[in-house]
C-alpha atoms as a PDB file:
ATOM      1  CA  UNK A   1      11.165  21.699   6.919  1.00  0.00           C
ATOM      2  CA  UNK A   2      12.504  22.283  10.464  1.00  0.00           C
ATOM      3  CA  UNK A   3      12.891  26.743   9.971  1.00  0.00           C
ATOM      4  CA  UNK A   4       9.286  26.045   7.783  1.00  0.00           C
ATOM      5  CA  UNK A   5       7.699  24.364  11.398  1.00  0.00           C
ATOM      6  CA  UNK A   6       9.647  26.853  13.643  1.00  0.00           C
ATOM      7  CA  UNK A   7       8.608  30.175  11.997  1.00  0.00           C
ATOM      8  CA  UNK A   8       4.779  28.960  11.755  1.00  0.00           C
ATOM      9  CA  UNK A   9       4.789  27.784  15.343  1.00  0.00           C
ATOM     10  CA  UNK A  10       6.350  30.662  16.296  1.00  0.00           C
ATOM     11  CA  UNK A  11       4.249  33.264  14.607  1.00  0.00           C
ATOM     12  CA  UNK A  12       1.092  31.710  16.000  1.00  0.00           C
ATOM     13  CA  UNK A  13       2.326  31.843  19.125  1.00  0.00           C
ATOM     14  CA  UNK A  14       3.823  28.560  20.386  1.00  0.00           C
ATOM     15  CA  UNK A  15       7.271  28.774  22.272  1.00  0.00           C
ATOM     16  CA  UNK A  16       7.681  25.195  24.090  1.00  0.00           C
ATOM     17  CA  UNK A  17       8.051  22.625  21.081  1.00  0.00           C
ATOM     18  CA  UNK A  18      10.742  20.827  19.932  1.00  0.00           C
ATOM     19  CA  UNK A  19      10.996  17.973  16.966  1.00  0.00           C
ATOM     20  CA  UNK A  20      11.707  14.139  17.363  1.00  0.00           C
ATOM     21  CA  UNK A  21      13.061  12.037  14.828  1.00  0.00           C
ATOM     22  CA  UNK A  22      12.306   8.598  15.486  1.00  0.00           C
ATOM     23  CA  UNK A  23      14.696   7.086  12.691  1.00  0.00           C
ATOM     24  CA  UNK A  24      17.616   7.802  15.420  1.00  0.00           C
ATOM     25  CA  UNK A  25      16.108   5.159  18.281  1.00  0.00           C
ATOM     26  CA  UNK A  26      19.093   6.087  20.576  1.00  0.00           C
ATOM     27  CA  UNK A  27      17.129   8.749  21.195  1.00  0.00           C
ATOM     28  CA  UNK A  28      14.062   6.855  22.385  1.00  0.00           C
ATOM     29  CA  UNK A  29      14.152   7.013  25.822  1.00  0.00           C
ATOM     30  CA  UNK A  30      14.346  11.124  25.659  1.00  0.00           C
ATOM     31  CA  UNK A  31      11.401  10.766  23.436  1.00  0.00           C
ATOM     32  CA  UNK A  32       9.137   8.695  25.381  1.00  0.00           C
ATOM     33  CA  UNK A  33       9.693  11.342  28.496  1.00  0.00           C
ATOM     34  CA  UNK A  34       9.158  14.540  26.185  1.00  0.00           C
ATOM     35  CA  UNK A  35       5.831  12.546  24.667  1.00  0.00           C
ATOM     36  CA  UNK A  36       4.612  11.594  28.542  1.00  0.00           C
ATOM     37  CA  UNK A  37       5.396  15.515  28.816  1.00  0.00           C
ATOM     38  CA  UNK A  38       3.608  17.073  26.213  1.00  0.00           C
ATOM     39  CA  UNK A  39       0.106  18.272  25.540  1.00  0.00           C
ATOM     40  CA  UNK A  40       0.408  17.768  22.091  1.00  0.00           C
ATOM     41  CA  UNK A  41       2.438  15.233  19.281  1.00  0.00           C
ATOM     42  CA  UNK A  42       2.532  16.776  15.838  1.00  0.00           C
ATOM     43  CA  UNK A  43       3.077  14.270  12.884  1.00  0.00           C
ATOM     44  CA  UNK A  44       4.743  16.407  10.028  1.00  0.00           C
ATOM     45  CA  UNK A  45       3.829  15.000   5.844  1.00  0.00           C
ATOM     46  CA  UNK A  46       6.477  12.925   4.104  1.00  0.00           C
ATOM     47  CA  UNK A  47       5.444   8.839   3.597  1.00  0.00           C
ATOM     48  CA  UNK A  48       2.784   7.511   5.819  1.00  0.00           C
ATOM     49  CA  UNK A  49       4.166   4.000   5.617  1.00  0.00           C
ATOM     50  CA  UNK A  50       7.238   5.073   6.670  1.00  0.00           C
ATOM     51  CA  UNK A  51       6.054   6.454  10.048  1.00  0.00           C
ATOM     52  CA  UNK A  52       4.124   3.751  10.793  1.00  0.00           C
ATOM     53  CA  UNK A  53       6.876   0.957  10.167  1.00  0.00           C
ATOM     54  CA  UNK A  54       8.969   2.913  12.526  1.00  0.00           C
ATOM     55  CA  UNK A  55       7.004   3.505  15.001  1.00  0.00           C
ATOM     56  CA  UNK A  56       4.737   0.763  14.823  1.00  0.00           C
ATOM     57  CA  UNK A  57       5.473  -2.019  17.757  1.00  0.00           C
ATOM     58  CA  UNK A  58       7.890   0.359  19.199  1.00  0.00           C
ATOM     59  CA  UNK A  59       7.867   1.475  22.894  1.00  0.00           C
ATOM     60  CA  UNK A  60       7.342   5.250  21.559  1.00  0.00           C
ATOM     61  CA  UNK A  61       4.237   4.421  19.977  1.00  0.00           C
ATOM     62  CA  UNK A  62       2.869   2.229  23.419  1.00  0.00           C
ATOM     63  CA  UNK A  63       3.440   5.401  25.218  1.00  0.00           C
ATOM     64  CA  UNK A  64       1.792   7.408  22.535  1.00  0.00           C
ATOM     65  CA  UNK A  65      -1.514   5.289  22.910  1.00  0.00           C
ATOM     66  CA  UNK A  66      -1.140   4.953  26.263  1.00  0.00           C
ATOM     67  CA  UNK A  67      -1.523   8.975  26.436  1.00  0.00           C
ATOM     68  CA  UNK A  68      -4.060   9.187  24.032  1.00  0.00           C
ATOM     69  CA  UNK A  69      -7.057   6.615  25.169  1.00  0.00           C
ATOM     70  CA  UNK A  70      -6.275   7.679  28.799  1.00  0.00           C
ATOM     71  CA  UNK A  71      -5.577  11.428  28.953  1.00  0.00           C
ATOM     72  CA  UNK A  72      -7.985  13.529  27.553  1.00  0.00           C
ATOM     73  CA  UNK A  73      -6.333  17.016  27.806  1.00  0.00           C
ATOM     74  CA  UNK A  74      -3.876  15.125  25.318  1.00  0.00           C
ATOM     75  CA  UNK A  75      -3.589  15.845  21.477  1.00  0.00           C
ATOM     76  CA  UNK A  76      -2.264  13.872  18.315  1.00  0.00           C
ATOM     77  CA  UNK A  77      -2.494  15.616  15.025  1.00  0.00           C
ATOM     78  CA  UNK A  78      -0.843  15.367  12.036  1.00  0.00           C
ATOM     79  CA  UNK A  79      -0.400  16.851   8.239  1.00  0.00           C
ATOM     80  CA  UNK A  80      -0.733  14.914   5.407  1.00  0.00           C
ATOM     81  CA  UNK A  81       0.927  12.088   5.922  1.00  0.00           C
ATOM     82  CA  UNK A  82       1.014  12.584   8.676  1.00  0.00           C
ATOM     83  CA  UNK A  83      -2.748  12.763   9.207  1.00  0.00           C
ATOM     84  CA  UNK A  84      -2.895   9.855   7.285  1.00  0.00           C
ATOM     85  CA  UNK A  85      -0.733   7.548   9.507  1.00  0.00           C
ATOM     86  CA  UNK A  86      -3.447   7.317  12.458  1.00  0.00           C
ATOM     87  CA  UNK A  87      -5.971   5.214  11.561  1.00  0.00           C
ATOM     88  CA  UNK A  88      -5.909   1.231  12.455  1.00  0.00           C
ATOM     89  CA  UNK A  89      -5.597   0.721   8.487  1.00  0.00           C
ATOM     90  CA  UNK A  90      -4.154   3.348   5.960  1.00  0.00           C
ATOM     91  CA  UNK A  91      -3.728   3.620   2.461  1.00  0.00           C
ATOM     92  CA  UNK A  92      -0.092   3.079   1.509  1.00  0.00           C
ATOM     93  CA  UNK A  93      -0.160   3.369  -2.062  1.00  0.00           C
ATOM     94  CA  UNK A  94      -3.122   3.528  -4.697  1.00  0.00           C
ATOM     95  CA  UNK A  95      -4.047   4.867  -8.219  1.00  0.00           C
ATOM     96  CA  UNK A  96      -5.797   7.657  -9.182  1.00  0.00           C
ATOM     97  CA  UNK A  97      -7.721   6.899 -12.519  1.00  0.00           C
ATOM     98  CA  UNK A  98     -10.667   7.514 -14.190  1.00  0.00           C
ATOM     99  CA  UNK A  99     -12.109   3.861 -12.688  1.00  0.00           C
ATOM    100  CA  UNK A 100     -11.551   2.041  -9.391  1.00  0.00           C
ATOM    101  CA  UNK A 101      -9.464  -0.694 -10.915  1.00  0.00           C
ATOM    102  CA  UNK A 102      -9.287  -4.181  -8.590  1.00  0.00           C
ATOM    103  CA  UNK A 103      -5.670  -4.752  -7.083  1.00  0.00           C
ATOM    104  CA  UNK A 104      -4.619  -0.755  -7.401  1.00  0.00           C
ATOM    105  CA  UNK A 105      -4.775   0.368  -3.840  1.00  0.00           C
ATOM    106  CA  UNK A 106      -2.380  -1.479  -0.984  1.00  0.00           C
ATOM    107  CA  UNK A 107      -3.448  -1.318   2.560  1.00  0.00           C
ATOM    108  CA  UNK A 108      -1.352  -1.499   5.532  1.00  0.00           C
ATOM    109  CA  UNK A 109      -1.403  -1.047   9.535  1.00  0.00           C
ATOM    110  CA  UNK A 110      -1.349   2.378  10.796  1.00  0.00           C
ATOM    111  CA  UNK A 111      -0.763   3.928  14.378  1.00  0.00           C
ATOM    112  CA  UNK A 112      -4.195   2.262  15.376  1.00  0.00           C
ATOM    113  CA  UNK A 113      -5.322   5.691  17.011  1.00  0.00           C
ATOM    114  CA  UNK A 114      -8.475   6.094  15.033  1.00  0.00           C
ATOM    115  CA  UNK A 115     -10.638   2.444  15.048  1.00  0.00           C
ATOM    116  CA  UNK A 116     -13.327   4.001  12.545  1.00  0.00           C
ATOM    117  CA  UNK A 117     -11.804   5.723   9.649  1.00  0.00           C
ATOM    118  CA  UNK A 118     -10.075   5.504   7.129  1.00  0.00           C
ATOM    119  CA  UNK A 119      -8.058   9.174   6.153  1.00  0.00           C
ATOM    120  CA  UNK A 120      -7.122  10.438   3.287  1.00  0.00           C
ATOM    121  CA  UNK A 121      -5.165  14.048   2.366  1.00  0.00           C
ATOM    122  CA  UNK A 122      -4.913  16.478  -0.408  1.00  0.00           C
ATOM    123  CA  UNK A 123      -8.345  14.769  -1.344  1.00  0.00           C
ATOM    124  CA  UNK A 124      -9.723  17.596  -3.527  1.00  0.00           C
ATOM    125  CA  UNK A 125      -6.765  19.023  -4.783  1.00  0.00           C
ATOM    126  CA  UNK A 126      -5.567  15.720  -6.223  1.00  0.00           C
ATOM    127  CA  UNK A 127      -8.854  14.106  -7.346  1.00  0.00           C
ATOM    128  CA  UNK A 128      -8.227  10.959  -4.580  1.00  0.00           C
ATOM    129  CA  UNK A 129     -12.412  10.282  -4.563  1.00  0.00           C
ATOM    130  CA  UNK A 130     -11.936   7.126  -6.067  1.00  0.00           C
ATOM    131  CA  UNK A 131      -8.723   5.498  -3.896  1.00  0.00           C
ATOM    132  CA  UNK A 132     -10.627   6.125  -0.997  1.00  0.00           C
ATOM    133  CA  UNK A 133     -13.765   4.573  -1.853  1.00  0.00           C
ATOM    134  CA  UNK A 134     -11.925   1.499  -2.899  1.00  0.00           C
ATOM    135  CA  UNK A 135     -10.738   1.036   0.554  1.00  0.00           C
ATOM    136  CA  UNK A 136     -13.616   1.584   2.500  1.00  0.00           C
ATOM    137  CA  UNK A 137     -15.442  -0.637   0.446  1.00  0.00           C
ATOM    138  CA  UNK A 138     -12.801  -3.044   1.277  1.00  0.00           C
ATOM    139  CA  UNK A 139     -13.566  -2.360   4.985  1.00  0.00           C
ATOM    140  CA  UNK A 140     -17.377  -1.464   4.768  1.00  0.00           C
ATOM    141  CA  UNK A 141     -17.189  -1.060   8.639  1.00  0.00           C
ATOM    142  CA  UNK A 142     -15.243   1.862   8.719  1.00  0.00           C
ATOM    143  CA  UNK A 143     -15.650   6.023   7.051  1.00  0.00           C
ATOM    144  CA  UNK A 144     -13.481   7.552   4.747  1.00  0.00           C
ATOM    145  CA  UNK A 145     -12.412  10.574   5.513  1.00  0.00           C
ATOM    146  CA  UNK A 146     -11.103  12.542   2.891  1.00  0.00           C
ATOM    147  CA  UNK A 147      -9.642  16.521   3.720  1.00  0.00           C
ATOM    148  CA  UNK A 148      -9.327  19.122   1.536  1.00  0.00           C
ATOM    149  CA  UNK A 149      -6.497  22.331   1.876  1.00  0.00           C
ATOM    150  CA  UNK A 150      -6.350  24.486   4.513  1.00  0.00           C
ATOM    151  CA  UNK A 151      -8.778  21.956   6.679  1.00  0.00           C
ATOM    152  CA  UNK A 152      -9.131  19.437   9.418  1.00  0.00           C
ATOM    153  CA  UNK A 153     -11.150  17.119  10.990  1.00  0.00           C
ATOM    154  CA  UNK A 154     -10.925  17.848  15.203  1.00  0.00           C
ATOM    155  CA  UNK A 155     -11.885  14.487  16.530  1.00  0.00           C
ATOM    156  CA  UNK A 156     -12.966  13.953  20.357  1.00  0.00           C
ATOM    157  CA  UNK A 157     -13.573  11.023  22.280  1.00  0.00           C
ATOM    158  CA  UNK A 158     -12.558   8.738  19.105  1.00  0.00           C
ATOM    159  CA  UNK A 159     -16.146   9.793  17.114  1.00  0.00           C
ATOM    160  CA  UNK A 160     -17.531  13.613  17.684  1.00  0.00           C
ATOM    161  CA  UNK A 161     -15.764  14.949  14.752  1.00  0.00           C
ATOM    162  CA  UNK A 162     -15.559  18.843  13.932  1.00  0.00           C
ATOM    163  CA  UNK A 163     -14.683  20.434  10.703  1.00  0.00           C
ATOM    164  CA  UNK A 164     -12.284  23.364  10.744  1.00  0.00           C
ATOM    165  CA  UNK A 165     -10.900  25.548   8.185  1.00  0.00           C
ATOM    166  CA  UNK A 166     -11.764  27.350   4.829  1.00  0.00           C
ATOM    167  CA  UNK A 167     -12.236  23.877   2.238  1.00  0.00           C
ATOM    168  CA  UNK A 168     -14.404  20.700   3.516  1.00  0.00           C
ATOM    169  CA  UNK A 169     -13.490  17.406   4.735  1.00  0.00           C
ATOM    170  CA  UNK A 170     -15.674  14.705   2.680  1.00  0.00           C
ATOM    171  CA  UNK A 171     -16.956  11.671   4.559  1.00  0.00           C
ATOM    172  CA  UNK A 172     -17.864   8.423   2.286  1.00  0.00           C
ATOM    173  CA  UNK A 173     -19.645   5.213   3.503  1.00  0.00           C
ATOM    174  CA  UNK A 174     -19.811   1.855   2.425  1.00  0.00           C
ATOM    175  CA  UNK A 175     -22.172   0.647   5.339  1.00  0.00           C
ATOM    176  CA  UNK A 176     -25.537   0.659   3.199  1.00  0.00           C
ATOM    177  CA  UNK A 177     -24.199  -0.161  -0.173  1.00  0.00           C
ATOM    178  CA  UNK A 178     -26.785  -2.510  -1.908  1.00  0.00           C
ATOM    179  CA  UNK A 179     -24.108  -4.547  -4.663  1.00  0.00           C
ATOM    180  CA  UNK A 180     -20.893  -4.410  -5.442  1.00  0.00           C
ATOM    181  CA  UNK A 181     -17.919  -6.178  -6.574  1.00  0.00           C
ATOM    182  CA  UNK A 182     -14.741  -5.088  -4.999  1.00  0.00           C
ATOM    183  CA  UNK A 183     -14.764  -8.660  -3.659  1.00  0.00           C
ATOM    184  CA  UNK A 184     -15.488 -10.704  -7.111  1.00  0.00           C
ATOM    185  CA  UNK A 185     -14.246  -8.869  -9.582  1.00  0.00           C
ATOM    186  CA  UNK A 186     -11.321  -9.968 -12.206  1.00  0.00           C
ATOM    187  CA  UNK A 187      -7.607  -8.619 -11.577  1.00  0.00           C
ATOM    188  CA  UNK A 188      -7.596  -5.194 -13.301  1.00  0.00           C
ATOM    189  CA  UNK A 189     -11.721  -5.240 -13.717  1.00  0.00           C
ATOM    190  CA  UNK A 190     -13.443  -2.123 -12.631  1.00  0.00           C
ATOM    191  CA  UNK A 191     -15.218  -1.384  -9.405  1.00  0.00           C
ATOM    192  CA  UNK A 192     -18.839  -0.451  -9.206  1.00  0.00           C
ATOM    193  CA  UNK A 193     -20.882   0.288  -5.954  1.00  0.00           C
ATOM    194  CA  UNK A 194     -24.357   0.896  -5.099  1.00  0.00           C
ATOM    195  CA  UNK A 195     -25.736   3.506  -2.825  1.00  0.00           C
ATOM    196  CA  UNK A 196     -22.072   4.419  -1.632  1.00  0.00           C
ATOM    197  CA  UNK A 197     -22.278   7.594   0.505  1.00  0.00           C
ATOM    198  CA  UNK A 198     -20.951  10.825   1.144  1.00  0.00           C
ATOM    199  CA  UNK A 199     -21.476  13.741   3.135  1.00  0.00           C
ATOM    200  CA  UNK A 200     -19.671  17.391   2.747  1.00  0.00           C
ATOM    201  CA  UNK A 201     -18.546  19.043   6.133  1.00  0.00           C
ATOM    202  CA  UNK A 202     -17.563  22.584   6.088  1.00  0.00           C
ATOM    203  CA  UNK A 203     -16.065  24.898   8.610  1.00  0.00           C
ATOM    204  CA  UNK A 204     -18.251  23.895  12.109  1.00  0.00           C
ATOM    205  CA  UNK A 205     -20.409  20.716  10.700  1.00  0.00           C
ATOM    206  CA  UNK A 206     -20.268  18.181  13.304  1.00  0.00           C
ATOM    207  CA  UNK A 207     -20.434  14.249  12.269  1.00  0.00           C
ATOM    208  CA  UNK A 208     -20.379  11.648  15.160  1.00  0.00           C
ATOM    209  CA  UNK A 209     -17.944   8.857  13.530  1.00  0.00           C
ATOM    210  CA  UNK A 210     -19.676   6.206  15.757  1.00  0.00           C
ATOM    211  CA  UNK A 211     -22.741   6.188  13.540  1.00  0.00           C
ATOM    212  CA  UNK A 212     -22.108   8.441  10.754  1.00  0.00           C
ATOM    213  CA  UNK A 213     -24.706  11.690  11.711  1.00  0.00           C
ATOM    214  CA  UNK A 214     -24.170  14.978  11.721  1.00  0.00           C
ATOM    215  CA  UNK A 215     -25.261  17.165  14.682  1.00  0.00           C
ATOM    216  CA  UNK A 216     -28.823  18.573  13.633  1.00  0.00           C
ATOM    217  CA  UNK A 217     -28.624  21.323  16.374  1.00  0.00           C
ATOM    218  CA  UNK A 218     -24.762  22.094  14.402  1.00  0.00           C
ATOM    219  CA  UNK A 219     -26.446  22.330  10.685  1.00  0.00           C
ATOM    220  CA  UNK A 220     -29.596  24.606  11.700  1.00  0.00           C
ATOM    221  CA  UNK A 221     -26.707  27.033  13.788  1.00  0.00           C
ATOM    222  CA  UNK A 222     -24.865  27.627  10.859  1.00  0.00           C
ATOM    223  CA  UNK A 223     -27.803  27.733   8.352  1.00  0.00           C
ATOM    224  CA  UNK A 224     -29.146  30.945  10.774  1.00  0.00           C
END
């Protein structure tokens, strides 16, 4: 994975990076100065709860909020799993069936960069529709954000939220369902949900995360 990172980074252009591993913590303090250092912190795929039971509570993840909410020429991103560590809640494991079966999908505490969303990878590719609905309509107050290949979701300011790339990045909402049952329902009894919703972003829509619209001005530039 290391020669994958260093011949993409290379070929686009970048020259100052280096990688951190954060399983060795007698490296910490060297991390904490390269991360109060750097425009930009990288999370690479692998297992989302992973990263965040290391780094969660550790002094390399205060300093990595600290730069985030306070510097605004700074950057977190992430791939896959990596993507998926930043929210306040992630999914850590789920099913993906036919139905949204009760007690399939486990819930943990992310990196508590993103207070809104809920994220979700590979979301097309791997039919994950239904995990992610289940968990925002465990936490109605937050937006599921699921992205497709060969996209992402640049976030500024923690809401304005721009789609990049050649797939889309689907956004689901559990704020105006009517009835459901994710609350009630039996152990192993499916899920139903009314007036769940979604919206499609594609390369340049615009949603603000703070209230779930997308930028009018945005949709009638690209329709030209």
């Amino acid at each position: 994975m290391r020669k994958t990172y260093n011949d993409t980074f290379s070929k686009i252009g970048f020259s100052n990076f280096g990688f951190m591993h954060p399983d060795d913590e007698s490296k910490n303090e060297e991390y904490i100065e390269r991360i109060k250092q750097a425009k930009t912190v990288f999370f690479t795929g692998g297992d989302q709860n992973n990263i965040c039971k290391k780094l969660n509570n550790s002094p390399i993840n205060t300093v990595l909020r600290e730069r985030y909410y306070n510097d605004k020429d700074f950057m977190v991103a992430g791939t896959s799993a990596g993507a998926m560590c930043m929210p306040e809640i992630i999914i850590i494991e789920a099913e993906n069936g036919e139905a949204i079966i009760d007690n399939d999908i486990q819930l943990g505490k992310g990196l508590g960069l993103l207070n809104n969303s809920i994220v979700d990878t590979h979301f097309v590719h791997r039919g994950r529709f239904g995990r992610l609905a289940h968990a925002v309509l465990k936490n109605e107050e937050l937006f599921g954000l699921g992205l497709g290949e060969d996209t992402a979701l640049l976030i500024e300011n923690g809401s304005r939220a721009t789609c990049k790339g050649s797939g889309m990045v689907i956004v689901i909402s559990a704020k105006e369902v009517i009835q459901t049952n994710v609350e009630t329902a039996d152990k192993h009894h499916p899920i139903y949900a009314e007036n769940l919703k979604v919206h499609l972003l594609t390369d340049g829509c615009v949603i603000n995360l703070s209230e779930g619209i997308m930028e009018k001005e945005n949709v009638k530039r690209r329709n030209k």
